[in-house]
N, C-alpha and C. Protein backbone atom coordinates (compact mmCIF):
# COMPACT_ATOMS: atom_id res chain seq x y z
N UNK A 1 -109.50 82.96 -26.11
CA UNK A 1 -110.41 83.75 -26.91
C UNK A 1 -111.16 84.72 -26.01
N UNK A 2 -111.26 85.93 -26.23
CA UNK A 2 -111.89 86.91 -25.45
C UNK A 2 -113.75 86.81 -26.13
N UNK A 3 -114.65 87.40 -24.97
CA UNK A 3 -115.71 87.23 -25.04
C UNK A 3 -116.26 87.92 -26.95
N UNK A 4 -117.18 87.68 -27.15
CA UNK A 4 -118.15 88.49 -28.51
C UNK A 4 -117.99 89.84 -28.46
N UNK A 5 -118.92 89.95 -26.70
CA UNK A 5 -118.93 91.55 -26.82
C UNK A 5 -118.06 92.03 -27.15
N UNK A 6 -117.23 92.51 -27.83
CA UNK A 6 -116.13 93.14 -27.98
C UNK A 6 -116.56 94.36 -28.48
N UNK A 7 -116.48 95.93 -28.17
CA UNK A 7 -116.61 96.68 -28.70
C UNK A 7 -116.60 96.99 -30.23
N UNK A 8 -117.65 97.50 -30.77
CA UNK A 8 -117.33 97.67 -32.48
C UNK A 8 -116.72 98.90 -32.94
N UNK A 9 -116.94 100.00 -32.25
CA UNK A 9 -116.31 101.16 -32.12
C UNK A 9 -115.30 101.49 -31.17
N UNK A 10 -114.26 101.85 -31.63
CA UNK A 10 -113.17 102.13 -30.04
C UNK A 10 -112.45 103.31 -31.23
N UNK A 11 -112.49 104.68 -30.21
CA UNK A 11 -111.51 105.55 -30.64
C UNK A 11 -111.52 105.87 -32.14
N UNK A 12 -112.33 105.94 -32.47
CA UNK A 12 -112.74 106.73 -34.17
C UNK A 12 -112.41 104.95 -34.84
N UNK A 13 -112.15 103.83 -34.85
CA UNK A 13 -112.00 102.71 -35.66
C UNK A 13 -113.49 101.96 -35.05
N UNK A 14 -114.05 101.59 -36.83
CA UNK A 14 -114.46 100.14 -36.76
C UNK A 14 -114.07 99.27 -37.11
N UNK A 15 -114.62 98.04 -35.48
CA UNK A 15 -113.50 96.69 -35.69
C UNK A 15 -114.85 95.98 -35.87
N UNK A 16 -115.91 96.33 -36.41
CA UNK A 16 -116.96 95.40 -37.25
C UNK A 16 -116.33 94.16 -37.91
N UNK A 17 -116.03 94.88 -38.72
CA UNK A 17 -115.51 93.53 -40.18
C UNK A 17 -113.83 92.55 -39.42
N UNK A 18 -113.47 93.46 -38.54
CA UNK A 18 -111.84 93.14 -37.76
C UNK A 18 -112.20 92.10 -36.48
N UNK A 19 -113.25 92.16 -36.02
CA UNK A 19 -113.63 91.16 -35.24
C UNK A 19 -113.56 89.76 -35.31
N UNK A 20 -114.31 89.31 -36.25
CA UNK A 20 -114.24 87.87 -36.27
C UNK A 20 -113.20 87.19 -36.55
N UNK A 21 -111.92 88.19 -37.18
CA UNK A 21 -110.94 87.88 -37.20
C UNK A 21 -110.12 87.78 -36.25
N UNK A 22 -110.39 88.54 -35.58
CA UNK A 22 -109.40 88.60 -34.11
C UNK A 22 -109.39 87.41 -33.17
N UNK A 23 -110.78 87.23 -33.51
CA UNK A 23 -111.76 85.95 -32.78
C UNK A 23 -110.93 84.72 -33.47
N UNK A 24 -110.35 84.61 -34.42
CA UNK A 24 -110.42 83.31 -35.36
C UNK A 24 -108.73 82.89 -35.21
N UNK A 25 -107.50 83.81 -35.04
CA UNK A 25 -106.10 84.20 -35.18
C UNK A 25 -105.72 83.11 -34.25
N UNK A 26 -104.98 82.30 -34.14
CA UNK A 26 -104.47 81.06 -33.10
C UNK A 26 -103.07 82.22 -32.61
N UNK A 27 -103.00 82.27 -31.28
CA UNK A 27 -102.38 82.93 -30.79
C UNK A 27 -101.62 82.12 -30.12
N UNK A 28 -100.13 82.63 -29.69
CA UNK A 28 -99.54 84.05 -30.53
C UNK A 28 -98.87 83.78 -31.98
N UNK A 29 -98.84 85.05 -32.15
CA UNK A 29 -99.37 85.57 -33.59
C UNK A 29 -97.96 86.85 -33.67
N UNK A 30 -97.30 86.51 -34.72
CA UNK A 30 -96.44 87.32 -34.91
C UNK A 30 -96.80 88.28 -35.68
N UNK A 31 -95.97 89.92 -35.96
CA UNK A 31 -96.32 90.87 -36.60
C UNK A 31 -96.22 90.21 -38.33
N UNK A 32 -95.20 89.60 -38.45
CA UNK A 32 -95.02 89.15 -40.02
C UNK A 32 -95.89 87.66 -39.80
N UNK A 33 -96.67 87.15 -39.19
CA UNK A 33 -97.28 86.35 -39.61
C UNK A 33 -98.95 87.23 -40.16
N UNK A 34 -98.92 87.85 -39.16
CA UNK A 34 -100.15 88.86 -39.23
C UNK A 34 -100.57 89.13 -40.52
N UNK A 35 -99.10 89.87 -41.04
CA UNK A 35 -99.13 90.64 -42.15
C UNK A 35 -99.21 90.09 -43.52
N UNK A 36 -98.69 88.70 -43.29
CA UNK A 36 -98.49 87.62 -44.27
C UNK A 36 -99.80 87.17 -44.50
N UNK A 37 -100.85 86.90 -43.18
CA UNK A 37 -102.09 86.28 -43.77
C UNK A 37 -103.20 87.25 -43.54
N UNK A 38 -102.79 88.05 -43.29
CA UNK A 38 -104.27 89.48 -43.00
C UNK A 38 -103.85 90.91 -43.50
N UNK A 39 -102.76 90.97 -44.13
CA UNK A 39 -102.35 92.22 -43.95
C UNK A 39 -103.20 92.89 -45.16
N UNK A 40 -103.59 92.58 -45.83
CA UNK A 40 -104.62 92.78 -46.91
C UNK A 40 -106.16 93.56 -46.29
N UNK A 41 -106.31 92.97 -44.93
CA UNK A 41 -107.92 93.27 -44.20
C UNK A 41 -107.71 94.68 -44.01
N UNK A 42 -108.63 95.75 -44.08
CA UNK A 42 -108.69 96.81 -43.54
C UNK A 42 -109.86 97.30 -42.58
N UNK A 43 -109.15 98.40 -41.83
CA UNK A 43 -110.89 99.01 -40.79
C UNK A 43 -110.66 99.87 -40.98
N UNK A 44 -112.17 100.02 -40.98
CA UNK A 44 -112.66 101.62 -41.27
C UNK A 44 -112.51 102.49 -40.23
N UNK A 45 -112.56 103.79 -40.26
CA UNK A 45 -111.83 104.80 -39.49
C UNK A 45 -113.33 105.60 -39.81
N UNK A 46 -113.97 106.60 -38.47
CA UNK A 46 -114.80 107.41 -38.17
C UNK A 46 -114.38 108.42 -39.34
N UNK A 47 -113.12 109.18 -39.31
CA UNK A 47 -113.11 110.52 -39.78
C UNK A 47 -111.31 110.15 -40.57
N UNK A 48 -111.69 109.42 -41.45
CA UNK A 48 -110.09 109.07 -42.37
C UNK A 48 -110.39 107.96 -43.15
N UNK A 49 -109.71 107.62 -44.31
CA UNK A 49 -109.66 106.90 -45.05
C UNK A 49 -109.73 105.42 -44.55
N UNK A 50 -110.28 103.98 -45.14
CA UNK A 50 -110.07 103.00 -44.52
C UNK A 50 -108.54 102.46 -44.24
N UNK A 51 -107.64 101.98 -43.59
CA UNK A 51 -106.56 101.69 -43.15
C UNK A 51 -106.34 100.13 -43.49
N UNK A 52 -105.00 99.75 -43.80
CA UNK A 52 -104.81 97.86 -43.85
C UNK A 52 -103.90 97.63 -42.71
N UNK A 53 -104.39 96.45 -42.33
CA UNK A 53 -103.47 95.83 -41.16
C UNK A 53 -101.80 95.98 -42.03
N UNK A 54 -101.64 95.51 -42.74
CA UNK A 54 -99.88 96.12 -43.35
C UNK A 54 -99.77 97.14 -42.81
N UNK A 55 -100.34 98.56 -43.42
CA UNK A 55 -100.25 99.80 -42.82
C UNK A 55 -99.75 99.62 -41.37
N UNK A 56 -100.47 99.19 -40.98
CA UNK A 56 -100.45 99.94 -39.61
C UNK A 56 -99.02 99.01 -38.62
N UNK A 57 -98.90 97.85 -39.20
CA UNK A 57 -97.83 96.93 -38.73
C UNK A 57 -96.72 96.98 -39.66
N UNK A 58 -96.40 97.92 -40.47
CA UNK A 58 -95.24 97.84 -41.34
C UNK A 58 -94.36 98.62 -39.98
N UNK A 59 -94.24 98.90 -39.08
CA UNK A 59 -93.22 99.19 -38.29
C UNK A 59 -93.09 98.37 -37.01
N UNK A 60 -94.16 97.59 -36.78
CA UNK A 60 -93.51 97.35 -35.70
C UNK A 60 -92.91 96.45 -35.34
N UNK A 61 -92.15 95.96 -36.64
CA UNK A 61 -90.50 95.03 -36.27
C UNK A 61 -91.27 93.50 -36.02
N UNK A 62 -90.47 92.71 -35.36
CA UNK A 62 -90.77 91.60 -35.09
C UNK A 62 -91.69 91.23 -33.68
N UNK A 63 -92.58 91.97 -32.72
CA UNK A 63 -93.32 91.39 -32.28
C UNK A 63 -94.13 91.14 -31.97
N UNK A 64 -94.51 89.89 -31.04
CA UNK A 64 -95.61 88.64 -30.66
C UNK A 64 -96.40 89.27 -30.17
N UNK A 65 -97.84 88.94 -30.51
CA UNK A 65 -98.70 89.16 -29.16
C UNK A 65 -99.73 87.80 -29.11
N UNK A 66 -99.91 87.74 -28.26
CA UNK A 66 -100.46 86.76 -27.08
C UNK A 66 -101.75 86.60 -27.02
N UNK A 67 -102.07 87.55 -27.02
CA UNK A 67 -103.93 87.31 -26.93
C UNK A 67 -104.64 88.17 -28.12
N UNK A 68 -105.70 88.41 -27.88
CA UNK A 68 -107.09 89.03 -28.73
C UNK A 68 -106.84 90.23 -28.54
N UNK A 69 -106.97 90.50 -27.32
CA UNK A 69 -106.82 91.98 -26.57
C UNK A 69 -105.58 92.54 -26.67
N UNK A 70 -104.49 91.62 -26.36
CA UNK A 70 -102.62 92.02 -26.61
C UNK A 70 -102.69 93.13 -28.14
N UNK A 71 -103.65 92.20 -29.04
CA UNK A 71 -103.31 92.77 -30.70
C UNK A 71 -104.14 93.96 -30.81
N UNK A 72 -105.31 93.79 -30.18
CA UNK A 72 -106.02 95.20 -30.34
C UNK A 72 -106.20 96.06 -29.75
N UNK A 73 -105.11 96.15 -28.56
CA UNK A 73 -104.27 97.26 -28.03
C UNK A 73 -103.68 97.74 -28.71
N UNK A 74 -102.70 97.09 -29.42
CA UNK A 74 -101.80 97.40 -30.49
C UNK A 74 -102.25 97.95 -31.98
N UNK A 75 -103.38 97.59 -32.37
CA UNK A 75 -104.16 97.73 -33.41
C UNK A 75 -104.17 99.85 -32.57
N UNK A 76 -104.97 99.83 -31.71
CA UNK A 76 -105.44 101.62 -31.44
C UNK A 76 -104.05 102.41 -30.99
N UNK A 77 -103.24 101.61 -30.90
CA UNK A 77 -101.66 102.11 -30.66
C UNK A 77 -100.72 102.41 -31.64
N UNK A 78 -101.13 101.72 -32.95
CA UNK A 78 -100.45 101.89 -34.03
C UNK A 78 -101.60 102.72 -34.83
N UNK A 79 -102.39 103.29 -34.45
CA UNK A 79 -103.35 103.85 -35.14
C UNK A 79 -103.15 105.34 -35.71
N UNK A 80 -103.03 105.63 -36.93
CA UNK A 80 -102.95 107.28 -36.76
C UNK A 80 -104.03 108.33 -36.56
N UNK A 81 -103.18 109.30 -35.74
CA UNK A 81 -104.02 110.31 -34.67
C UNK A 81 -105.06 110.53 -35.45
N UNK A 82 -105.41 110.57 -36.97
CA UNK A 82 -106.23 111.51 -37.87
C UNK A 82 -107.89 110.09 -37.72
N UNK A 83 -107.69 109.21 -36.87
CA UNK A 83 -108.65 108.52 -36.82
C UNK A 83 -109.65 108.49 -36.19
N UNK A 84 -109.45 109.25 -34.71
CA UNK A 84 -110.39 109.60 -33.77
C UNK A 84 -111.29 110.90 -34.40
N UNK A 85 -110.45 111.84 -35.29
CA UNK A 85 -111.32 113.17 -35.28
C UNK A 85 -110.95 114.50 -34.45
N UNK A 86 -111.82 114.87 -34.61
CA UNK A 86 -111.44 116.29 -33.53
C UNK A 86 -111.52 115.81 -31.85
N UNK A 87 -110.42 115.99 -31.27
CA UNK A 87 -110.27 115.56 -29.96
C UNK A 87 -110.97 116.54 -29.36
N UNK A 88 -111.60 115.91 -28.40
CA UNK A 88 -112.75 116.52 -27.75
C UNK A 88 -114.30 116.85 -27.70
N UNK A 89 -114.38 116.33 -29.08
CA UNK A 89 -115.78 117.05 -29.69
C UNK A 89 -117.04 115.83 -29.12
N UNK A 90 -117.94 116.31 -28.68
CA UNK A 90 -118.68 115.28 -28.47
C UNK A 90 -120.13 115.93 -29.06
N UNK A 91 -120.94 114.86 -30.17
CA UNK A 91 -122.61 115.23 -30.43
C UNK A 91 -123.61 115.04 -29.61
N UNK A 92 -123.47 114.62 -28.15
CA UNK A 92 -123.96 114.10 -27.03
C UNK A 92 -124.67 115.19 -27.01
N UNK A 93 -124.69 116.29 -27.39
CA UNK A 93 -124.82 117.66 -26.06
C UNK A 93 -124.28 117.90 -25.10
N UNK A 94 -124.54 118.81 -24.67
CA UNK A 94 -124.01 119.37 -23.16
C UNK A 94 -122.56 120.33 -23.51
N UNK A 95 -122.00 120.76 -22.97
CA UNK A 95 -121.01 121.62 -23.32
C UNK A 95 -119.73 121.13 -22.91
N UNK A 96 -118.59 120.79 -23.16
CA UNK A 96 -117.31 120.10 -22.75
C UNK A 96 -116.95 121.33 -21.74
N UNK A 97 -115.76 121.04 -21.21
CA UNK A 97 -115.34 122.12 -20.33
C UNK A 97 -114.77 123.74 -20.68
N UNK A 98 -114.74 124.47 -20.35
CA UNK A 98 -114.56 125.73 -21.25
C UNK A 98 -113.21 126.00 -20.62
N UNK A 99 -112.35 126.48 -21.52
CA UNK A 99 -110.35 127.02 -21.33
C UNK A 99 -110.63 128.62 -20.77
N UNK A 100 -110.53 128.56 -19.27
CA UNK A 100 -110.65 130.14 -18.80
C UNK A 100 -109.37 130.65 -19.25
N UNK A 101 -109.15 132.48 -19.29
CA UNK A 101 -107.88 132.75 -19.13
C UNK A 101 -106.69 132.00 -18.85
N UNK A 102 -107.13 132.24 -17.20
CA UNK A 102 -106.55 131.54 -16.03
C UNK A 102 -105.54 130.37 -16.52
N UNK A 103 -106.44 129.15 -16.98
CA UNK A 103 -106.22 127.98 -17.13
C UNK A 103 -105.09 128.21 -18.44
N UNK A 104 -105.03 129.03 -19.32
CA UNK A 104 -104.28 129.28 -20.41
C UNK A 104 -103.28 129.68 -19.98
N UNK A 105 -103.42 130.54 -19.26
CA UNK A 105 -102.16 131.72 -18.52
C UNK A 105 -100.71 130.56 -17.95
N UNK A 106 -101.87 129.12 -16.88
CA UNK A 106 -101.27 128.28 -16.31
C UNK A 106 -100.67 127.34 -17.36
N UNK A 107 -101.26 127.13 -17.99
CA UNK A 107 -100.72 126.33 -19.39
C UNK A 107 -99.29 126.86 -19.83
N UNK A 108 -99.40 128.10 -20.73
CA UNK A 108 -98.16 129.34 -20.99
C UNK A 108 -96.97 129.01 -20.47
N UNK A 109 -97.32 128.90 -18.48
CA UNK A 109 -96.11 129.53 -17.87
C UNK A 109 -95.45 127.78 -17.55
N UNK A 110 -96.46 126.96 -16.93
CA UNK A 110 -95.62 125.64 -17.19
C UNK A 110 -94.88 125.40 -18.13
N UNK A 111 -95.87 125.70 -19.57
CA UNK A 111 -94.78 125.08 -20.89
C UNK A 111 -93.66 125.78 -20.74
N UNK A 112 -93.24 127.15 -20.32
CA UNK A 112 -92.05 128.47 -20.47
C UNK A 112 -90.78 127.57 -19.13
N UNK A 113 -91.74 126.99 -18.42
CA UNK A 113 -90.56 126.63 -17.26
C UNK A 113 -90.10 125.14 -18.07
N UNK A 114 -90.98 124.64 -18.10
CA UNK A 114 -90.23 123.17 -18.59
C UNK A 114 -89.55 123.95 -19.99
N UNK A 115 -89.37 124.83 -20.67
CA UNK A 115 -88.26 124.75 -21.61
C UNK A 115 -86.92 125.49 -21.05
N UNK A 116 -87.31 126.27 -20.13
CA UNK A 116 -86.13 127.01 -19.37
C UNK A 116 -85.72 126.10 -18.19
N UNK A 117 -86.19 125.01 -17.98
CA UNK A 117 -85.88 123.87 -16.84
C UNK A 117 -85.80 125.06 -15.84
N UNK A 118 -87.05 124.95 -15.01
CA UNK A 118 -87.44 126.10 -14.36
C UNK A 118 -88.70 124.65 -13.26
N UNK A 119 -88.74 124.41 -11.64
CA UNK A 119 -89.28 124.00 -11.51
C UNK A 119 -90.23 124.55 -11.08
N UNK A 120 -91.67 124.26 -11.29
CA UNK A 120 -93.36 124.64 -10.95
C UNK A 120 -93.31 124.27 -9.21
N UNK A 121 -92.79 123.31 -9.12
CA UNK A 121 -92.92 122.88 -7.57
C UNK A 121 -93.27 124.04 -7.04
N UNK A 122 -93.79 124.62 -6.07
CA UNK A 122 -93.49 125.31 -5.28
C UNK A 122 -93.38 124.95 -3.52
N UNK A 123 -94.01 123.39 -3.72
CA UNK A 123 -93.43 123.12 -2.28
C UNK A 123 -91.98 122.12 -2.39
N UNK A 124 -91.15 123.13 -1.81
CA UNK A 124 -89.89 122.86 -2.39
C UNK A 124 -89.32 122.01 -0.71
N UNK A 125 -89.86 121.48 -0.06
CA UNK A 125 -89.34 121.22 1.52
C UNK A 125 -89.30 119.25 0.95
N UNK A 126 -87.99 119.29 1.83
CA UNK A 126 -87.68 117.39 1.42
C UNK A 126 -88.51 116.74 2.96
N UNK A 127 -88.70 115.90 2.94
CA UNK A 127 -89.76 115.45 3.34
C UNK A 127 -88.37 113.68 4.23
């Protein structure tokens, strides 16, 4: 069993109400056992509709996980992207980093070489 503290917020999901469950699951714990006795539970999502453990484990086949932490890795892994929100945005204050030209220009020409399989290396000496 992993400690209480367990974060209640991770990555746009609350695992408020998903906690004590996680806490309670005799491990290991298969995906169709999961789904068979929890798949009904849902967490709430920052910026998206609430989600059910079915949802989110209707794909991933037959397997095990092992611990507390094993599943709720898997829980923010099977999560869809629309749960975090706008990537990047923070209400903290302060200003995130700003996209110069430059940095765009460098962006552009990497993406143009990796589709023309074109290498960026430029220190090209074998070592």
């Amino acid at each position: 069993m992993v400690e209480d503290d367990q974060p209640e917020h991770v990555q746009g999901v609350d695992f408020t109400e998903i906690n004590p469950l996680l806490e309670k699951i005799d491990y290991p714990v298969t995906t169709e056992e999961l789904i068979d006795q929890y798949g009904d539970r849902e967490l709430e999502r920052t910026n998206a509709d609430p989600i059910s453990l079915e949802e989110l484990f209707s794909y991933a086949g037959d397997a095990s996980y092992e611990s507390e932490e094993e599943l709720r890795q898997m829980i923010l892994g099977q999560m869809p992207k629309d749960s975090e929100g706008r990537v990047g945005y923070s209400d903290r204050g302060g200003s995130g980093p700003e996209q110069t030209e430059e940095a765009e220009e460098a962006e552009e020409q990497t993406s143009a070489d990796i589709q023309d399989g074109v290498s960026t290396d430029t220190d090209t000496t074998q070592q």
